[in-house]
Protein backbone atom coordinates (compact mmCIF):
# COMPACT_ATOMS: atom_id res chain seq x y z
CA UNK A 1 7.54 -29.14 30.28
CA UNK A 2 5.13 -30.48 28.04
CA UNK A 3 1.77 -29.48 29.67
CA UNK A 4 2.97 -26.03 28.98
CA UNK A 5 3.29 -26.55 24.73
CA UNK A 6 -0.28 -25.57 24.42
CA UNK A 7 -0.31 -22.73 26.50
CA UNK A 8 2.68 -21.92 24.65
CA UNK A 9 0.99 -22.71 21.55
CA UNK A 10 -2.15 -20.50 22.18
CA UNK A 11 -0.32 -17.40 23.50
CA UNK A 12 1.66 -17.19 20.21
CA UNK A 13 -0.91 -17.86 18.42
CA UNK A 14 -3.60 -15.34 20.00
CA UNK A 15 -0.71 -12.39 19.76
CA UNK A 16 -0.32 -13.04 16.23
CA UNK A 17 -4.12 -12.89 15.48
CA UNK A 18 -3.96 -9.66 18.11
CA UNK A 19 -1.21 -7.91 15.74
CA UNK A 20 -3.03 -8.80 12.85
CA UNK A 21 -6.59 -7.42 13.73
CA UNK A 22 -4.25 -4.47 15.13
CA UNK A 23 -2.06 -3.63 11.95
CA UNK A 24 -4.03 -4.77 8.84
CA UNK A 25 -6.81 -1.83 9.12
CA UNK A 26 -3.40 0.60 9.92
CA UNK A 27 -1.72 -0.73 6.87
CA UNK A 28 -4.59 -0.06 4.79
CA UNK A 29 -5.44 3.44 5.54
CA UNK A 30 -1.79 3.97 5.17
CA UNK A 31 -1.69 2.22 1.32
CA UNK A 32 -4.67 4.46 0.75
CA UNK A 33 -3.38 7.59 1.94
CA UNK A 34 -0.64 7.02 -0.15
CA UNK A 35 -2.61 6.65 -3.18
CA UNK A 36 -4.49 9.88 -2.68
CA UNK A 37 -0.89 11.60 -1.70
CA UNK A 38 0.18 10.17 -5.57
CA UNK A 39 -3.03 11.49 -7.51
CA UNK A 40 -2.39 14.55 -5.61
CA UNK A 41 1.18 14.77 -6.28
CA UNK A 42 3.21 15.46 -9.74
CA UNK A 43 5.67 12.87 -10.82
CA UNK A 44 9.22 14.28 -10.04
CA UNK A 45 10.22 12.49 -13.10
CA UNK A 46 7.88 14.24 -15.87
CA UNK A 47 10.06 16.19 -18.28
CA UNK A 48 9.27 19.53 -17.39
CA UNK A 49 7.69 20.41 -21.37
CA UNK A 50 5.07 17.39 -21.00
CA UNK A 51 2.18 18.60 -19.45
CA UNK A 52 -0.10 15.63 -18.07
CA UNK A 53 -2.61 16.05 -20.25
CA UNK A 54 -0.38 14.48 -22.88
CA UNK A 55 -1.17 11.41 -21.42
CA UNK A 56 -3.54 10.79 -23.84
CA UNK A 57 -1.73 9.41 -26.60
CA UNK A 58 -2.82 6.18 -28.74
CA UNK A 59 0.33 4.99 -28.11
CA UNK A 60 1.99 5.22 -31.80
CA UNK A 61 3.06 8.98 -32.00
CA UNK A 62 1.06 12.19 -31.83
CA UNK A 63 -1.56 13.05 -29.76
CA UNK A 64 -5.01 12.26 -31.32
């Protein structure tokens, strides 16, 4: 059983390194996908008199 650990070995570790040159470029386009779908989006959980252009605070109070 032992001459077959490193063809053991190498098969896990050549699917892994498949999976991962398979799924990293997918899981990118989906994270940026997602961050076009947001900018292009409105945020369900804006109160409905703030318009997003009052974004622009300073942070103390009022608008400048």
């Amino acid at each position: 059983m032992n001459e077959y650990n490193g063809i053991i070995l190498l098969a896990l570790v050549g699917f892994a390194a498949l999976a991962a040159l398979l799924l990293v470029p997918v899981y990118r386009f989906l994270k940026r996908e997602e961050k076009v779908a947001e900018a292009w989006t409105e945020d369900p959980y804006r109160p409905a008199d703030e318009s997003p252009e009052d974004d622009s605070t300073d942070g103390g109070g009022a608008p400048a």
